[in-house]
C-alpha atoms as a PDB file:
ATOM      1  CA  UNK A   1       6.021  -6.283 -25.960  1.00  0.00           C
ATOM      2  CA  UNK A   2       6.084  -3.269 -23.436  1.00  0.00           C
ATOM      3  CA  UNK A   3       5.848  -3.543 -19.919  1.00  0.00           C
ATOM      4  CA  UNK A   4       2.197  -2.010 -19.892  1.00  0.00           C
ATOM      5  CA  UNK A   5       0.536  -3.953 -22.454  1.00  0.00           C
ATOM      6  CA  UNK A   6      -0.530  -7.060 -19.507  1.00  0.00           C
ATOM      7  CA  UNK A   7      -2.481  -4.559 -17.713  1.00  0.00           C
ATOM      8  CA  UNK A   8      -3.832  -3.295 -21.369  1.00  0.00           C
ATOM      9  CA  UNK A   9      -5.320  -6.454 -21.742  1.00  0.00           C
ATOM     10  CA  UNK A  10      -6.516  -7.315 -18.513  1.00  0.00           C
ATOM     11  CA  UNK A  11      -8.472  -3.909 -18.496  1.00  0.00           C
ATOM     12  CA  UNK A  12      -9.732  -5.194 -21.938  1.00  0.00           C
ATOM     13  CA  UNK A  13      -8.045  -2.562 -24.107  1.00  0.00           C
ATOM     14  CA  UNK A  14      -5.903  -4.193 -26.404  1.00  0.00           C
ATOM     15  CA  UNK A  15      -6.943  -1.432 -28.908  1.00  0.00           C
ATOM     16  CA  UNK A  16      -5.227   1.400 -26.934  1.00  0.00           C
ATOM     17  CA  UNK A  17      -2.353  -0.970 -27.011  1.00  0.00           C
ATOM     18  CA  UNK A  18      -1.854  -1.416 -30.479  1.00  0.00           C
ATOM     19  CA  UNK A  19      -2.618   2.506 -31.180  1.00  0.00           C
ATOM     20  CA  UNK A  20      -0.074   3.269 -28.799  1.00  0.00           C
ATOM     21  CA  UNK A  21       2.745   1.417 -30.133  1.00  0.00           C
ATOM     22  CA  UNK A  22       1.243   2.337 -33.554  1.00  0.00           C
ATOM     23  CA  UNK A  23       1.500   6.347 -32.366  1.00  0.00           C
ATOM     24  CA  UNK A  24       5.192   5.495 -30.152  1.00  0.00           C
ATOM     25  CA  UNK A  25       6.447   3.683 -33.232  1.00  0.00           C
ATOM     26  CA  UNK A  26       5.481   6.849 -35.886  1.00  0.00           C
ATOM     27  CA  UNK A  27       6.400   9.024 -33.204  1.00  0.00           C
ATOM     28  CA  UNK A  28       9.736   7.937 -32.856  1.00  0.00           C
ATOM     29  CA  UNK A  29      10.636   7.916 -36.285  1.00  0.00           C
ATOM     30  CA  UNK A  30       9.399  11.362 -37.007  1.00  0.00           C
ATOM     31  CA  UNK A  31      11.879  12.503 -34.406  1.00  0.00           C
ATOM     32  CA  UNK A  32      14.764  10.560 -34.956  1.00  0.00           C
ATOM     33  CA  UNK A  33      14.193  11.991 -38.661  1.00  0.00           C
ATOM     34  CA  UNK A  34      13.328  15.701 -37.521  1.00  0.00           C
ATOM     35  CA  UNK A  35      16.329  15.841 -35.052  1.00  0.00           C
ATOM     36  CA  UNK A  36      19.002  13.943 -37.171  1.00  0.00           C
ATOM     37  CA  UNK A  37      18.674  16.688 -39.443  1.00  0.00           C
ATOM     38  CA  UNK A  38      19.091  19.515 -36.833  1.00  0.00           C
ATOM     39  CA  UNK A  39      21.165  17.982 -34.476  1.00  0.00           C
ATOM     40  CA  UNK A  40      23.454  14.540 -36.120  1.00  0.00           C
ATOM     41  CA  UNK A  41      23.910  12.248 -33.903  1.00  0.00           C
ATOM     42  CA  UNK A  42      22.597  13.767 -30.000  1.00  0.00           C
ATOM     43  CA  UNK A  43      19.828  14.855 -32.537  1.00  0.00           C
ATOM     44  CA  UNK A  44      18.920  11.152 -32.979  1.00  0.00           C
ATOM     45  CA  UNK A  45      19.649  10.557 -28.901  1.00  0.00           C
ATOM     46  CA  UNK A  46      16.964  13.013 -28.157  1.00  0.00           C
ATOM     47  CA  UNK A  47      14.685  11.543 -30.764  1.00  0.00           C
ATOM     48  CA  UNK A  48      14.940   8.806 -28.711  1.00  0.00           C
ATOM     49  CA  UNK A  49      14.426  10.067 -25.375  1.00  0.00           C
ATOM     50  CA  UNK A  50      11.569  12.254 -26.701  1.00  0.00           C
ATOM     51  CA  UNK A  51       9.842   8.986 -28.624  1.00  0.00           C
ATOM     52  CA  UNK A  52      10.315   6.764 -24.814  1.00  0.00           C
ATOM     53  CA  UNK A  53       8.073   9.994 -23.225  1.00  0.00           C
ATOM     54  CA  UNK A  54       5.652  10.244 -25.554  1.00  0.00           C
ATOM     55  CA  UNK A  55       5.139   6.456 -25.772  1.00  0.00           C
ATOM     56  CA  UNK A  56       5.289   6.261 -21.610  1.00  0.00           C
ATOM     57  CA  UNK A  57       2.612   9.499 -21.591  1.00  0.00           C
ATOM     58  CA  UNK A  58       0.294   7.456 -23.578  1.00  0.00           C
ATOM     59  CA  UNK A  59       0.750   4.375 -21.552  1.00  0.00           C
ATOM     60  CA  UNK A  60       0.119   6.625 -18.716  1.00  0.00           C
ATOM     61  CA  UNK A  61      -2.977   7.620 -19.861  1.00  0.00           C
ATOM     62  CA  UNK A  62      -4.552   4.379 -20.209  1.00  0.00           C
ATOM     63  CA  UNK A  63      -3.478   2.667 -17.201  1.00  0.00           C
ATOM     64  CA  UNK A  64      -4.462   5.381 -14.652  1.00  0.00           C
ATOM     65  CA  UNK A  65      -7.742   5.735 -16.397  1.00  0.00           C
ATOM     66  CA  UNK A  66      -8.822   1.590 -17.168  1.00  0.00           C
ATOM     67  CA  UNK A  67      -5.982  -0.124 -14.579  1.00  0.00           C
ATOM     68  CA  UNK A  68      -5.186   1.983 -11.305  1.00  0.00           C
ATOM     69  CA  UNK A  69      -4.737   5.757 -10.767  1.00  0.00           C
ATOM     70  CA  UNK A  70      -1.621   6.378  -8.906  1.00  0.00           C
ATOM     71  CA  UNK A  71       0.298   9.874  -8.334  1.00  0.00           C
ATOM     72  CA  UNK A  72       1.917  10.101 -11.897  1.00  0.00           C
ATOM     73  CA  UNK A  73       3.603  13.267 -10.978  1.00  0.00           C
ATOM     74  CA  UNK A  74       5.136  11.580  -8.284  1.00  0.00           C
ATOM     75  CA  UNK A  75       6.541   8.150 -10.134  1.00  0.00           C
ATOM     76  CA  UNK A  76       6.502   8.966 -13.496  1.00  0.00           C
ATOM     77  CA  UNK A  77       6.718  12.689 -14.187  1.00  0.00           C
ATOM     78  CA  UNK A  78       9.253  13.700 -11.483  1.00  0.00           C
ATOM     79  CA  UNK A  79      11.745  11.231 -12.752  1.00  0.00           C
ATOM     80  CA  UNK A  80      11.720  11.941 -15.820  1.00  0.00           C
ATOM     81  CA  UNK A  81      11.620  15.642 -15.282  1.00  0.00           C
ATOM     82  CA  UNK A  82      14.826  14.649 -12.965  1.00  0.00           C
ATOM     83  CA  UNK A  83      16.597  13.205 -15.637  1.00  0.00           C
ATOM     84  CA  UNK A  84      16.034  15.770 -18.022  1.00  0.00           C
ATOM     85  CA  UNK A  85      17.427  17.935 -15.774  1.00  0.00           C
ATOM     86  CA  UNK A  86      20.666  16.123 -15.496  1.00  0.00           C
ATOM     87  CA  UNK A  87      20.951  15.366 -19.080  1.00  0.00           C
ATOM     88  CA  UNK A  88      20.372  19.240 -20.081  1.00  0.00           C
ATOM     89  CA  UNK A  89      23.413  19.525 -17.532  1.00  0.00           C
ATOM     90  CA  UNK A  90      25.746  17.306 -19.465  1.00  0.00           C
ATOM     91  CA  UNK A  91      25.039  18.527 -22.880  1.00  0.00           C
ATOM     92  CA  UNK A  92      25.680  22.164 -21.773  1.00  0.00           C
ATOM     93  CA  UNK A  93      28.885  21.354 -19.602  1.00  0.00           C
ATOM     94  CA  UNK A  94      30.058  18.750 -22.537  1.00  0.00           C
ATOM     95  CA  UNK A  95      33.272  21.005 -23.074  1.00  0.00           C
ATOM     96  CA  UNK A  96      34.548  21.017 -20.011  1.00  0.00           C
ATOM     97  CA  UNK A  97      36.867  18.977 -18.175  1.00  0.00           C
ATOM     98  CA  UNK A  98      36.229  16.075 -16.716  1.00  0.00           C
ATOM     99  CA  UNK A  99      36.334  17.079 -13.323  1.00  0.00           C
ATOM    100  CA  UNK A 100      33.887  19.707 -13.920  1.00  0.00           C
ATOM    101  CA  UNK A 101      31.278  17.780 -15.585  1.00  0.00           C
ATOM    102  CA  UNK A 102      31.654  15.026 -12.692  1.00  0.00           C
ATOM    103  CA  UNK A 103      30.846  18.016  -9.900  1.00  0.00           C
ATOM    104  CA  UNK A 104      28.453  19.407 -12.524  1.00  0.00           C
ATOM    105  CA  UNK A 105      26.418  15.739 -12.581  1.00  0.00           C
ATOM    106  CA  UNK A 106      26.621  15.912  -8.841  1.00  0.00           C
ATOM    107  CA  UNK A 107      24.923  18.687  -8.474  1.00  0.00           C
ATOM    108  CA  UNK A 108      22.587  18.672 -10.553  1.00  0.00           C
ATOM    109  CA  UNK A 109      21.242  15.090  -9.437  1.00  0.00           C
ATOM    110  CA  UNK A 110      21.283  16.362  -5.866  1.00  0.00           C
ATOM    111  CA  UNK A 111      19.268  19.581  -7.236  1.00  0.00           C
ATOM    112  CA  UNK A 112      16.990  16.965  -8.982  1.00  0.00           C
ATOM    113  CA  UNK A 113      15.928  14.788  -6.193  1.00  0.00           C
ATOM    114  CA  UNK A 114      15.503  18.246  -4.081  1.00  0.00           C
ATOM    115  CA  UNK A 115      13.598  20.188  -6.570  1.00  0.00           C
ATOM    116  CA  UNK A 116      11.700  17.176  -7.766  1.00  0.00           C
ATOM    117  CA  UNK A 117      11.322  15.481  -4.648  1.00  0.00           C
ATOM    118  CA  UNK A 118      11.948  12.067  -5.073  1.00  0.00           C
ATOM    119  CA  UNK A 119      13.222  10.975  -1.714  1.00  0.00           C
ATOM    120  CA  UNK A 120      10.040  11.212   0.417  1.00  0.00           C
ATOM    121  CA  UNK A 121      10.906  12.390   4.087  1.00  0.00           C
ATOM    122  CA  UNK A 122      10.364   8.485   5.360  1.00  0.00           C
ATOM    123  CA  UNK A 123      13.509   7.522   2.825  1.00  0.00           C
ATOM    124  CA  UNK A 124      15.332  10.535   3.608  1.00  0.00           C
ATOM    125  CA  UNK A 125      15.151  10.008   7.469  1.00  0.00           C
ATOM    126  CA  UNK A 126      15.354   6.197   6.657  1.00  0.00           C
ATOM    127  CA  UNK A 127      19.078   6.959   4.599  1.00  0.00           C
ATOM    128  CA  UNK A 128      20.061   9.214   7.371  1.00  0.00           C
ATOM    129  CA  UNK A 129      19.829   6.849  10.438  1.00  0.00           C
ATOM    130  CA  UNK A 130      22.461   4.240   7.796  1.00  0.00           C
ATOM    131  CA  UNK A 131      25.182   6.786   7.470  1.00  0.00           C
ATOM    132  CA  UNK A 132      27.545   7.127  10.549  1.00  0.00           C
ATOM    133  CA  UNK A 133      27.537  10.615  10.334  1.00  0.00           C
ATOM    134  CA  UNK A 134      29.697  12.194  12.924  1.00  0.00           C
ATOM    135  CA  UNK A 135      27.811  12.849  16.287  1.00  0.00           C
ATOM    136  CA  UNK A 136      28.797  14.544  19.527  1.00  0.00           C
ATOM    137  CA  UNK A 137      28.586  13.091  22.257  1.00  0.00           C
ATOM    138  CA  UNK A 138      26.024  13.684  24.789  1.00  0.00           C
ATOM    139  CA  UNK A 139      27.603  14.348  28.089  1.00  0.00           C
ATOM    140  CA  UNK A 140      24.942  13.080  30.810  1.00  0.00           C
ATOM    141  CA  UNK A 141      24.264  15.600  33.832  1.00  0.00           C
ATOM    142  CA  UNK A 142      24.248  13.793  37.057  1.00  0.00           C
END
């Protein structure tokens, strides 16, 4: 059972939860099938990916309308946008050396949580106070 369907039920909408797996299920298969046959095997990988979004965007739905409206931009879109980011990086650096695609995943993760912002400026400032970054020395004035 998916992570969402406790707060389906106590909201009282077990219908939306069996339509959504219903739609996630029929979803996913009608990818997998459409992008097998376009794509082989990263065909059926984005199938995948594409099936989790749809199923999470109808989860979504529900829960910030009968549960608790929270910033889904924020903690749900952002992320995944994030990740699609990255993963759109690997596929088009796949023939590449190693190195590359390393400084290439780099990157783009560090454009991700930039562009994306998924660090607030309370984590950021939070991160940068743990790392001994190098400081000068304040020379006092007497």
């Amino acid at each position: 059972m998916r992570c969402c369907s406790k707060s389906y039920f106590a909201a009282g909408r077990e219908y939306a939860a069996v339509g959504n797996s219903a739609a996630g299920v029929i979803g996913q298969a009608a990818l997998i099938l459409l992008l097998a046959i376009y794509m082989d095997l990263p065909g059926v990988a984005l199938g995948v990916l594409l099936s989790a979004a749809l199923t999470l965007a109808l989860d979504l739905r529900v829960v910030v309308k009968y549960v608790v409206a929270f910033p889904v931009g924020r903690f749900a879109v952002g992320p995944m946008a994030a990740a699609g980011l990255v993963a759109g990086v690997m596929l088009a650096t796949h023939d590449l050396s190693l190195m590359v695609r390393a400084l290439a995943l780099a990157g783009s993760w560090a454009l991700a949580l930039v562009l994306f912002q998924l660090l607030p400026r309370e984590e950021l400032r939070f991160i940068r106070q743990l790392v001994p970054w190098p400081r000068a020395k304040r020379i006092k004035s007497s």
